[in-house]
C-alpha atoms as a PDB file:
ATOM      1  CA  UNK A   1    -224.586 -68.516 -40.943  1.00  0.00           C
ATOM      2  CA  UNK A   2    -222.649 -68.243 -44.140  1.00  0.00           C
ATOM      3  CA  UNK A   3    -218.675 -68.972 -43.435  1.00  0.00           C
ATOM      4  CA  UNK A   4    -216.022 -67.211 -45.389  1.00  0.00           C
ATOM      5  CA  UNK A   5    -213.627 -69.649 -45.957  1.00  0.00           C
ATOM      6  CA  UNK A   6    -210.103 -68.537 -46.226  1.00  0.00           C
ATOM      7  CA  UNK A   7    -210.327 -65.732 -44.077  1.00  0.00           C
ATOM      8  CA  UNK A   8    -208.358 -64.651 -41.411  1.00  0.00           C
ATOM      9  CA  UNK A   9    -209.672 -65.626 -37.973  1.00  0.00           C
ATOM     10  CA  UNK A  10    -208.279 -62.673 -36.139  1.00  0.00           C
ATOM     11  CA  UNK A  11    -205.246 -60.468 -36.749  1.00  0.00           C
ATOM     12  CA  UNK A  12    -202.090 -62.627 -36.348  1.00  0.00           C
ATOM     13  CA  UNK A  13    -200.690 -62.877 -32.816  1.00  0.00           C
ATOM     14  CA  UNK A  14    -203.231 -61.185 -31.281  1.00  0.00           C
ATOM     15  CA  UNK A  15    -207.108 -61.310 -29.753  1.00  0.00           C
ATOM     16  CA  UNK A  16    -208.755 -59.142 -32.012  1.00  0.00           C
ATOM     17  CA  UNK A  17    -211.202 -61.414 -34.218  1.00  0.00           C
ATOM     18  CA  UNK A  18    -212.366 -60.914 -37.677  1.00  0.00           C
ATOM     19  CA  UNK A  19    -215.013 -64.146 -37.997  1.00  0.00           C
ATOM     20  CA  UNK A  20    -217.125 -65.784 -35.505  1.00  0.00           C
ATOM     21  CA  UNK A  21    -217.118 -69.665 -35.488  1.00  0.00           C
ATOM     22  CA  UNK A  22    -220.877 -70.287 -34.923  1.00  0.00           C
ATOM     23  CA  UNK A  23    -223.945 -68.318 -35.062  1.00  0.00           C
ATOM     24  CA  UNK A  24    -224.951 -66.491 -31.552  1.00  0.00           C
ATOM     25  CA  UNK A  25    -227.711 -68.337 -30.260  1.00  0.00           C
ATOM     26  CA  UNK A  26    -229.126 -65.442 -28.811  1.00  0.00           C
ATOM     27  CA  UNK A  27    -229.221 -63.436 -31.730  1.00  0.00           C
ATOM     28  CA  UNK A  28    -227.103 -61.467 -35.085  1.00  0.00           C
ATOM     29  CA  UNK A  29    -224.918 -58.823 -33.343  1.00  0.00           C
ATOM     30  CA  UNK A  30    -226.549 -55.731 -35.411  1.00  0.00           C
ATOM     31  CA  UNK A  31    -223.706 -53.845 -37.381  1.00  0.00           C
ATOM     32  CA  UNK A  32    -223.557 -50.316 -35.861  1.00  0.00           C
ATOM     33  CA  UNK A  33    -221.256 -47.106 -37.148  1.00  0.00           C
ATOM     34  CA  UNK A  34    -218.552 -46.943 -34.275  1.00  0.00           C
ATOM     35  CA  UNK A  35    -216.281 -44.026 -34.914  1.00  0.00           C
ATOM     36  CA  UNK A  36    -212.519 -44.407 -35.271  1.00  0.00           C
ATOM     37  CA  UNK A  37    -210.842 -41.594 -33.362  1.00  0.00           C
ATOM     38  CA  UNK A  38    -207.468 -39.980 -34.640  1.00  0.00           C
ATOM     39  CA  UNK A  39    -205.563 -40.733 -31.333  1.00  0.00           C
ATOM     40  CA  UNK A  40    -205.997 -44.309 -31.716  1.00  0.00           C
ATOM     41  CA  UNK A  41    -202.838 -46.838 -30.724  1.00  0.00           C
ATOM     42  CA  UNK A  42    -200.417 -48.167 -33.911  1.00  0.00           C
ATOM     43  CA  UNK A  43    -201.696 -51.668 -33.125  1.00  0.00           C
ATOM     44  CA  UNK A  44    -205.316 -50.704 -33.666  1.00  0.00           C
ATOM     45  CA  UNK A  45    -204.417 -48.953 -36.913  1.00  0.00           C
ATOM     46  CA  UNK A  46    -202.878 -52.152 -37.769  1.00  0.00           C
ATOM     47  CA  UNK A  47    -205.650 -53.949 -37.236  1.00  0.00           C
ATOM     48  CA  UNK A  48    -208.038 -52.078 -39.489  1.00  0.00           C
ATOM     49  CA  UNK A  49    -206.096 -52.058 -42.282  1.00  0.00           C
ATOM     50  CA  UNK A  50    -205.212 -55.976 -42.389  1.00  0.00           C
ATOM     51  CA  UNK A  51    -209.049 -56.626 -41.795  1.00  0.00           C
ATOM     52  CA  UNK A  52    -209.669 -54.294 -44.642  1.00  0.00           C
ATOM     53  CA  UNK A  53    -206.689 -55.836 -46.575  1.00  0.00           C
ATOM     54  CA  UNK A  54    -208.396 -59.268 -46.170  1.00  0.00           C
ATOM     55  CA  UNK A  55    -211.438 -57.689 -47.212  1.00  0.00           C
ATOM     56  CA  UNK A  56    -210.343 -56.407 -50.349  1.00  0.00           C
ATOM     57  CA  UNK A  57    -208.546 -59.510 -51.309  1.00  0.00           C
ATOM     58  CA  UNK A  58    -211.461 -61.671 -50.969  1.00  0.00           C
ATOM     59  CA  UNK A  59    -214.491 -59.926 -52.322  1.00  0.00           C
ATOM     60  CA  UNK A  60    -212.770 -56.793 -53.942  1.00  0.00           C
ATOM     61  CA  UNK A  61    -215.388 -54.750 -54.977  1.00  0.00           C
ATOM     62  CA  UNK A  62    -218.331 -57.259 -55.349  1.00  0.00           C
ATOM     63  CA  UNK A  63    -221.212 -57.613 -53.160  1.00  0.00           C
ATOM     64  CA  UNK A  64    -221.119 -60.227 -50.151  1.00  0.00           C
ATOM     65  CA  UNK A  65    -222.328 -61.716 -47.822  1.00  0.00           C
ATOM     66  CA  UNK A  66    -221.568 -60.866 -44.142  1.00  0.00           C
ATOM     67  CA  UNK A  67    -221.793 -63.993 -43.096  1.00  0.00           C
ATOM     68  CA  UNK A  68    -219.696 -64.950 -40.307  1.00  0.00           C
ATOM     69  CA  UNK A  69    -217.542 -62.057 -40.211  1.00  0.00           C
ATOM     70  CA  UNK A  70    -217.458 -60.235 -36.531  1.00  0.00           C
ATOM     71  CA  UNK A  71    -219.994 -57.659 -36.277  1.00  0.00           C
ATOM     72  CA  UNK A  72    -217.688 -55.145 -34.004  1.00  0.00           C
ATOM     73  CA  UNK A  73    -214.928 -55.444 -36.674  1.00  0.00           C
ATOM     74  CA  UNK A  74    -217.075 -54.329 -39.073  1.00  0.00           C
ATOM     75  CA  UNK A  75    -218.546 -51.438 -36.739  1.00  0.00           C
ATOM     76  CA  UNK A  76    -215.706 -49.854 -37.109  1.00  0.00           C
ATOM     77  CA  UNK A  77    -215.892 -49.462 -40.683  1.00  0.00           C
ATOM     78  CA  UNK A  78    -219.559 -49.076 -41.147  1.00  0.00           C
ATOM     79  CA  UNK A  79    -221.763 -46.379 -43.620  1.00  0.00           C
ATOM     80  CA  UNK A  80    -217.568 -45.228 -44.652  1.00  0.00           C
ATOM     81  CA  UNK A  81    -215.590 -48.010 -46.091  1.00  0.00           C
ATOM     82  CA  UNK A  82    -218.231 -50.757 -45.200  1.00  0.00           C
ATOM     83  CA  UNK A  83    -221.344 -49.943 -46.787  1.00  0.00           C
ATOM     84  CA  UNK A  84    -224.775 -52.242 -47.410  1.00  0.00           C
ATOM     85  CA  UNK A  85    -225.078 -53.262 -51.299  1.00  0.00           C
ATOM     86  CA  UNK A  86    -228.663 -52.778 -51.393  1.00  0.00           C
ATOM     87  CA  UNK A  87    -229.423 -50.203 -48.513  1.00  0.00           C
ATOM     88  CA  UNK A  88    -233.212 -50.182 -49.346  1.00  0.00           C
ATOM     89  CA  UNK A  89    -233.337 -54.258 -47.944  1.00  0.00           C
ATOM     90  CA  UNK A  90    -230.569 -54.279 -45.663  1.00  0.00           C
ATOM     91  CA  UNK A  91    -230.860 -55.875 -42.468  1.00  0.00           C
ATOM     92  CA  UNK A  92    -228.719 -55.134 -39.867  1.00  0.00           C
ATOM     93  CA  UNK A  93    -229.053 -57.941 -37.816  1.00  0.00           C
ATOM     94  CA  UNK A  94    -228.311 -60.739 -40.711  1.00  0.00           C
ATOM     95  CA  UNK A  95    -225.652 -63.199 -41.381  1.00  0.00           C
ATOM     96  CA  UNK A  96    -227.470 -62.714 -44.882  1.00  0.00           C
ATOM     97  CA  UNK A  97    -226.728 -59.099 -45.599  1.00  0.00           C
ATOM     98  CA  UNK A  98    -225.223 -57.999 -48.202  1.00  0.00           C
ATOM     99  CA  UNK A  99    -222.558 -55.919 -47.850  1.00  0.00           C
ATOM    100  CA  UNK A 100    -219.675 -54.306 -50.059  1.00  0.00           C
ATOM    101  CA  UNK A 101    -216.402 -51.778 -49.602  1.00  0.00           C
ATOM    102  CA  UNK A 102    -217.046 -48.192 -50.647  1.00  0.00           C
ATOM    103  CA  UNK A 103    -213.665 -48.227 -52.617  1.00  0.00           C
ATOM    104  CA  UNK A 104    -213.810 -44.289 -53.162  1.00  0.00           C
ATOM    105  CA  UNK A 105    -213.426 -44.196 -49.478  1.00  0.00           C
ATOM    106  CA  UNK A 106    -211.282 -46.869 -48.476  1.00  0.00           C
ATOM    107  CA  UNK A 107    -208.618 -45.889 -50.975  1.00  0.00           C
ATOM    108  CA  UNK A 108    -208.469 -42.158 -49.353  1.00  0.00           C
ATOM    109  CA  UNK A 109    -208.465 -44.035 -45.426  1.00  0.00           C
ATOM    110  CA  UNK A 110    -205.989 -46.590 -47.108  1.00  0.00           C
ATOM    111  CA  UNK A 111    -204.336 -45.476 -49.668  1.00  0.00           C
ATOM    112  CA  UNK A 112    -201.330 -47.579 -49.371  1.00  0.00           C
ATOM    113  CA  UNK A 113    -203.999 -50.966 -50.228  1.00  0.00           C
ATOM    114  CA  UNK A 114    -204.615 -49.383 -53.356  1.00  0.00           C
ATOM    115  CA  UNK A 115    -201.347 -48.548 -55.079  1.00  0.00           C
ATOM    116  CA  UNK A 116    -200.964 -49.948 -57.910  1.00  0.00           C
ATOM    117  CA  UNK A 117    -198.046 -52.011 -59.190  1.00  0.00           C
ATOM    118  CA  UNK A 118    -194.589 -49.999 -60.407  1.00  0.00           C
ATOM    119  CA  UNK A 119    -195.256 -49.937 -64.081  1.00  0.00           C
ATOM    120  CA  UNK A 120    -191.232 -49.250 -65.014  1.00  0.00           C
ATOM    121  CA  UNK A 121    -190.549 -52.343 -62.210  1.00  0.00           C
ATOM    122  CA  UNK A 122    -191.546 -54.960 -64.491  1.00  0.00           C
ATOM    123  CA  UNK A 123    -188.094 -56.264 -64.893  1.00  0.00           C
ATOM    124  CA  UNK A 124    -187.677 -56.752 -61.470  1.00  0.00           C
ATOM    125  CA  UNK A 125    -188.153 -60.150 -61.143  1.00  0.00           C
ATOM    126  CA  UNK A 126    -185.572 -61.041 -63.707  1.00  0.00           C
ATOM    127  CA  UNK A 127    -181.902 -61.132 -64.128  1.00  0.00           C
ATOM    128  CA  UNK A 128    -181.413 -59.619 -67.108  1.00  0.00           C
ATOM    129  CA  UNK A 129    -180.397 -55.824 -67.387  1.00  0.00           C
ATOM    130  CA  UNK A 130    -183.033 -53.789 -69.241  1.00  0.00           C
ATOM    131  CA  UNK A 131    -181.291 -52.293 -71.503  1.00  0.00           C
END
């Protein structure tokens, strides 16, 4: 099972993973669409969008592996954010499978990953007036 190194391990303070640390012996957890209903609890919002902040920051756009990232987590994200790169060879049940982030519709679930930088903020970081 391919390990992405540098990721999170779960969603700080809490129980709800994002990797696994060794390969079930019984078998690859199949990713499945779960569906994310509106009355959800804040924490669980929370949760998705650090999971698909660390996403994002790691792979970006770019096809990977899923490797040992949790197969519920990614459930929940499944044929909408989370889609398979090649969906003509995709295997479910793979640590192998390539997958990548629909960025069309992540940016409309999460906009507030995608905002880009203040253009007129530039400054900011220095002490010196503008003008």
């Amino acid at each position: 099972m391919p390990k992405h190194k540098g990721f999170p391990g779960r969603y700080p303070g809490s129980d709800y993973q994002f990797t696994l640390r060794r390969a079930n012996p019984k078998g690859v957890t199949p990713i499945k669409a779960l569906e994310r209903f509106k009355d959800r609890k804040p924490v669980d919002k929370r949760v998705d969008a650090a999971f698909i902040t660390a996403i994002w920051e790691m792979f970006g756009d770019q096809p990977f592996e899923r490797g040992n990232l949790d197969a519920g987590r990614l459930s929940w994200f499944w044929g909408r954010e989370i889609v398979p790169a090649d969906p003509d060879n995709f295997d479910p049940a793979s640590y192998e499978a390539l997958i990548q982030v629909n960025v069309k519709i992540a940016q409309v679930t999460f906009p507030e990953l995608f905002v880009a930088d203040d253009p007129f903020d530039a400054d900011a970081e220095t002490d010196e007036e503008p003008w």
